[in-house]
C-alpha atoms as a PDB file:
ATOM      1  CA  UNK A   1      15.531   1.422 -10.056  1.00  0.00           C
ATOM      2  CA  UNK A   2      14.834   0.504  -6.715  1.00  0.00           C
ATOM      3  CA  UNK A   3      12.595  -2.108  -4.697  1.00  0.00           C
ATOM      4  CA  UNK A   4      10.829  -1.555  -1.515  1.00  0.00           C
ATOM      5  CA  UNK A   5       8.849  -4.183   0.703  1.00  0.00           C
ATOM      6  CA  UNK A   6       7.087  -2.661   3.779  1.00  0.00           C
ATOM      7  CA  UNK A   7       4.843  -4.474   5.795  1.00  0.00           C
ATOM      8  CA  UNK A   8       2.419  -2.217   8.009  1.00  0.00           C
ATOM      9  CA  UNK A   9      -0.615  -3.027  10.521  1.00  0.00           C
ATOM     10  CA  UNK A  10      -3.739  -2.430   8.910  1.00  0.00           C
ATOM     11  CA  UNK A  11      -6.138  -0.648  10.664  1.00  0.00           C
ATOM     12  CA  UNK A  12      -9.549  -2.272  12.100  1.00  0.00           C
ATOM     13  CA  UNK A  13     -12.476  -2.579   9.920  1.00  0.00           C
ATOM     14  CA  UNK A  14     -11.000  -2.958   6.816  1.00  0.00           C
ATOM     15  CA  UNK A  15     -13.533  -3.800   4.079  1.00  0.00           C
ATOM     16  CA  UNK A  16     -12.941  -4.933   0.431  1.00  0.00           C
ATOM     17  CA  UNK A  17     -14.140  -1.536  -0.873  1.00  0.00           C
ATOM     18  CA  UNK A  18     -11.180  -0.305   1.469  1.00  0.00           C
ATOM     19  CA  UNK A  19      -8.700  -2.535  -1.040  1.00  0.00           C
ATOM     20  CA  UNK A  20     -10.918  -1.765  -4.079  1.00  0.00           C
ATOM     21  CA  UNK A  21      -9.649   2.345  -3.528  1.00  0.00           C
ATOM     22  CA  UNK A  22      -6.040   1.363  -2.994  1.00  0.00           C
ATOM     23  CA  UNK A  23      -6.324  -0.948  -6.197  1.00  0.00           C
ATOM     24  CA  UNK A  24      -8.150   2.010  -7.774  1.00  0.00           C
ATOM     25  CA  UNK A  25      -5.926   4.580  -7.034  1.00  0.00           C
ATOM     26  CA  UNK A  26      -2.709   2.695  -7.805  1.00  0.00           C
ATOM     27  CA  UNK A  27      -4.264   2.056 -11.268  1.00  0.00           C
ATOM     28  CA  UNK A  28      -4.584   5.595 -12.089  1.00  0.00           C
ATOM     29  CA  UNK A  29      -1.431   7.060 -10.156  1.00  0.00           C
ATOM     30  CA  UNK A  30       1.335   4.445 -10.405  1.00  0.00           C
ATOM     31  CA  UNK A  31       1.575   4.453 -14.097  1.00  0.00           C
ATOM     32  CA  UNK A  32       2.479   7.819 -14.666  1.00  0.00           C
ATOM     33  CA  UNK A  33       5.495   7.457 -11.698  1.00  0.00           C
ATOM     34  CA  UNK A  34       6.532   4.203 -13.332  1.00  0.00           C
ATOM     35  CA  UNK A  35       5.982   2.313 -10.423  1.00  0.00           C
ATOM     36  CA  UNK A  36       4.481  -1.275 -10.605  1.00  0.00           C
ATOM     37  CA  UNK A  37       4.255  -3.566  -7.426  1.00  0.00           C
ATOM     38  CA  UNK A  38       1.894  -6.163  -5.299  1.00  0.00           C
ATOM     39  CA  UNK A  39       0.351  -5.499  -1.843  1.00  0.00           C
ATOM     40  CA  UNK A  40      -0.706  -8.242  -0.182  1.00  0.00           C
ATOM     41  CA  UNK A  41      -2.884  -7.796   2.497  1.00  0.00           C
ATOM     42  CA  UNK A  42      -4.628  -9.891   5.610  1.00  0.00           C
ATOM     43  CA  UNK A  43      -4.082 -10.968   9.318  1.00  0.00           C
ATOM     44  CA  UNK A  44      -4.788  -7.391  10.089  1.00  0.00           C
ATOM     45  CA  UNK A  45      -1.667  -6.373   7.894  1.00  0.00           C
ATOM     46  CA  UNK A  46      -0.233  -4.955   4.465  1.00  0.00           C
ATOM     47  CA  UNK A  47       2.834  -6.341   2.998  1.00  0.00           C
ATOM     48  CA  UNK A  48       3.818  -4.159  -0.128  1.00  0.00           C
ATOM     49  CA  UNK A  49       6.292  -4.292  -2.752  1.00  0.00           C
ATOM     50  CA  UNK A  50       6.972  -1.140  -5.017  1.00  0.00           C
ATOM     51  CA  UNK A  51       9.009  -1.158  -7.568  1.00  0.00           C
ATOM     52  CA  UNK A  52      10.413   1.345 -10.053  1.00  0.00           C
ATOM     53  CA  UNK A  53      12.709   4.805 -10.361  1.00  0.00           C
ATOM     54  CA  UNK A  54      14.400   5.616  -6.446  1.00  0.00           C
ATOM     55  CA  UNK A  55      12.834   8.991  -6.516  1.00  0.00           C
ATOM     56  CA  UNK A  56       9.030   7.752  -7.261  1.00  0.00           C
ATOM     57  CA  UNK A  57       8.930   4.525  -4.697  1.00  0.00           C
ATOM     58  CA  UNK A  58      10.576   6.560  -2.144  1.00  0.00           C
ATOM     59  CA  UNK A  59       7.824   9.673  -2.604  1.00  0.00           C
ATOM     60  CA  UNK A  60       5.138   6.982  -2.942  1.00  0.00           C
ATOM     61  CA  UNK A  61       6.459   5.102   0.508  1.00  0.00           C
ATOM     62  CA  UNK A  62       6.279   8.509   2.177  1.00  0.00           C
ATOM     63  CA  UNK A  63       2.294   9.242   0.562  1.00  0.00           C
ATOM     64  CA  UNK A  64       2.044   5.874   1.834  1.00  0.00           C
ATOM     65  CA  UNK A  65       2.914   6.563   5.480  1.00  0.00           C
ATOM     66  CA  UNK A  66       0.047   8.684   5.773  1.00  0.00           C
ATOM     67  CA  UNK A  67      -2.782   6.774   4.835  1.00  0.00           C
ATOM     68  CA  UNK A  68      -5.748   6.086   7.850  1.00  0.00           C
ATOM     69  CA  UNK A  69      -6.295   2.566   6.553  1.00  0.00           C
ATOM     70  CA  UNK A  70      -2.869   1.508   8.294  1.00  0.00           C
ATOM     71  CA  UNK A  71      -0.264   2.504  10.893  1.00  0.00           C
ATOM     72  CA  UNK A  72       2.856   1.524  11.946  1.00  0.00           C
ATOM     73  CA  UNK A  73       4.776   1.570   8.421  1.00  0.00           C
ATOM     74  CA  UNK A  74       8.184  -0.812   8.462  1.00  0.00           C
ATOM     75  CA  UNK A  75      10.743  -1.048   5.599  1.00  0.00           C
ATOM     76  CA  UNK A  76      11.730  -4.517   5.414  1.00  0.00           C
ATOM     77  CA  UNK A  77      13.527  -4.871   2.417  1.00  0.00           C
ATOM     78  CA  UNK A  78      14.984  -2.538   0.033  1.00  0.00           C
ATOM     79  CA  UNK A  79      17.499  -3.203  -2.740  1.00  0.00           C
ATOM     80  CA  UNK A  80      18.265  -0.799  -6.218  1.00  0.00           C
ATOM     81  CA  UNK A  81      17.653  -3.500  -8.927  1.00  0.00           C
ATOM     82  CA  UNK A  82      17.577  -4.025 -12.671  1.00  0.00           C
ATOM     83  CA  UNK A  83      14.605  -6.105 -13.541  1.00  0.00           C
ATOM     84  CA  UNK A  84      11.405  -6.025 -11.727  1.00  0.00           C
ATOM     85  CA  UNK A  85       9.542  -8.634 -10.977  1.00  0.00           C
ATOM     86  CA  UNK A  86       5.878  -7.528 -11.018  1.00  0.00           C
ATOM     87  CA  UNK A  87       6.299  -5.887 -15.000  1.00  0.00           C
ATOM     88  CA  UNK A  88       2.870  -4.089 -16.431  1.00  0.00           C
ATOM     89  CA  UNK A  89       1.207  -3.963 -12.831  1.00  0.00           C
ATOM     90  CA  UNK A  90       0.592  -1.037 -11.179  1.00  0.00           C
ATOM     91  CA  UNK A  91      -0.515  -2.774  -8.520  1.00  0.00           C
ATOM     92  CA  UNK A  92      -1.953  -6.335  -8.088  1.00  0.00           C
ATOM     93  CA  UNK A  93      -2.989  -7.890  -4.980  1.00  0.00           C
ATOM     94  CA  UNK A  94      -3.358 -11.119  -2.886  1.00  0.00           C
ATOM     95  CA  UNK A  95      -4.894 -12.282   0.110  1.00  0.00           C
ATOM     96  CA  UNK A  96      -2.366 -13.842   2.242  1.00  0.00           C
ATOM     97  CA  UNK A  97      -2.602 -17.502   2.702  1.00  0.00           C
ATOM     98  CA  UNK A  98      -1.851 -18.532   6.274  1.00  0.00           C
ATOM     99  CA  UNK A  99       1.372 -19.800   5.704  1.00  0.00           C
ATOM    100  CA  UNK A 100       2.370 -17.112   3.995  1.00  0.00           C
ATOM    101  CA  UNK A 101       1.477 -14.691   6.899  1.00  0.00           C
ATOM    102  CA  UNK A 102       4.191 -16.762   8.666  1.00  0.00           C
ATOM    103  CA  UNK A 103       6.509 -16.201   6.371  1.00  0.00           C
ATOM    104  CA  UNK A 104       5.676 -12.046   6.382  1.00  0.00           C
ATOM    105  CA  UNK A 105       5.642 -12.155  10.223  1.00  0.00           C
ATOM    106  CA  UNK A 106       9.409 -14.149   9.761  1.00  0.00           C
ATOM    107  CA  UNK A 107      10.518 -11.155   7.576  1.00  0.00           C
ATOM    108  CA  UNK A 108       8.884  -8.852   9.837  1.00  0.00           C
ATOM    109  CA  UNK A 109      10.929  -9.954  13.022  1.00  0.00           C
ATOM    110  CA  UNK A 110      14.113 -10.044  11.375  1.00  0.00           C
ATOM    111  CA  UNK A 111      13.845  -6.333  10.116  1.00  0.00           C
ATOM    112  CA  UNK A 112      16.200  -4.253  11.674  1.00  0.00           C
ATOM    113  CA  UNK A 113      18.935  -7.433  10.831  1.00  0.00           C
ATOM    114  CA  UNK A 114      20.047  -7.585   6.763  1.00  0.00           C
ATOM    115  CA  UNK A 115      17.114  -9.577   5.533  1.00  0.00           C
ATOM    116  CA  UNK A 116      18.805 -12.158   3.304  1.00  0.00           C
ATOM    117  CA  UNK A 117      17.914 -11.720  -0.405  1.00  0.00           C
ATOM    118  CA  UNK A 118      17.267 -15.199  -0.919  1.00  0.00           C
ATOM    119  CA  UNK A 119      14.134 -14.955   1.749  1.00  0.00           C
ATOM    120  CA  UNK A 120      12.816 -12.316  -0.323  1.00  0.00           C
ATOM    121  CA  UNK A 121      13.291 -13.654  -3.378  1.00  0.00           C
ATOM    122  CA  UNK A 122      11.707 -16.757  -2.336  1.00  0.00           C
ATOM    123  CA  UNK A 123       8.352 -14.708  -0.929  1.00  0.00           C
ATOM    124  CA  UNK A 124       8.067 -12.325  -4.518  1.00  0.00           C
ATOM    125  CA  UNK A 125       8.184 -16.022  -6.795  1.00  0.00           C
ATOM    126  CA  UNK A 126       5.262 -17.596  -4.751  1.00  0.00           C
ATOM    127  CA  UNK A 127       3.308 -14.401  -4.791  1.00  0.00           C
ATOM    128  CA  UNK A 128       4.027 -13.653  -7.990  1.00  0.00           C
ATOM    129  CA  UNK A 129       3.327 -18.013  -8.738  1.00  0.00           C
ATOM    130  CA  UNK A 130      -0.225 -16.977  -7.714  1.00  0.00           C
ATOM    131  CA  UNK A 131      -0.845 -14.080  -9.462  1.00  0.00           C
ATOM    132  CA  UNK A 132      -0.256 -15.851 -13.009  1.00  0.00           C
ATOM    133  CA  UNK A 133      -2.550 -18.809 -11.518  1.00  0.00           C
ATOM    134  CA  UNK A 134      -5.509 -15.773 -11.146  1.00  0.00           C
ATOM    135  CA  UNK A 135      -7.489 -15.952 -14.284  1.00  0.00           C
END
């Protein structure tokens, strides 16, 4: 299994309905691929975590390229794993708090170094923090 964050610059004009489809679409297509994953999204950009088998994220990452609603595509992080951390969601999503957007831009700059797991790790547990707090 394999885990994949990309961050990406969304494009201008995004509107809710624009995250509604992506939420939409992810609900119908990731199941079947057995990918699950979060995509956070303001401060004109996407942050995205996909999890599940190497074949599927890395297909989905490439559909993903392609999309109008965003350019400039990154890999930050990737990293074969056993457990996944966003289990039974084919894709949820956030609005980035402020200080959070820091803390994307922080993984964002560091890139093209190894981005240390712990940083990651870190990021995923406060999303993921807020996404049980959602009722």
């Amino acid at each position: 299994m394999l885990r994949l964050l990309y961050i990406s610059d969304a494009t201008e004009g995004l509107t809710d309905d624009s995250i509604d489809a992506i939420l939409k679409s992810a609900a119908k297509n990731n199941p079947p691929l057995g990918i699950t994953g979060l995509l956070v999204f303001g401060g004109g950009l996407f942050t995205q975590v996909l999890e599940g088998p190497e074949q599927s994220v890395l297909k989905k990452y490439v559909q993903v390229m392609s999309d109008p609603r965003h350019r400039n595509c990154r890999i930050v992080y990737i990293t074969p794993t056993e457990e996944r951390i966003f289990k039974d969601i084919s894709m949820a999503a956030l609005e980035a708090l402020p200080w959070e957007l820091e803390h994307i831009a922080e993984l964002d700059a560091h890139r093209k170094e190894t981005t240390p797991a712990d940083a990651f790790t870190k990021l995923m547990n406060v999303f993921f923090s807020r996404l049980k707090a959602v009722p």
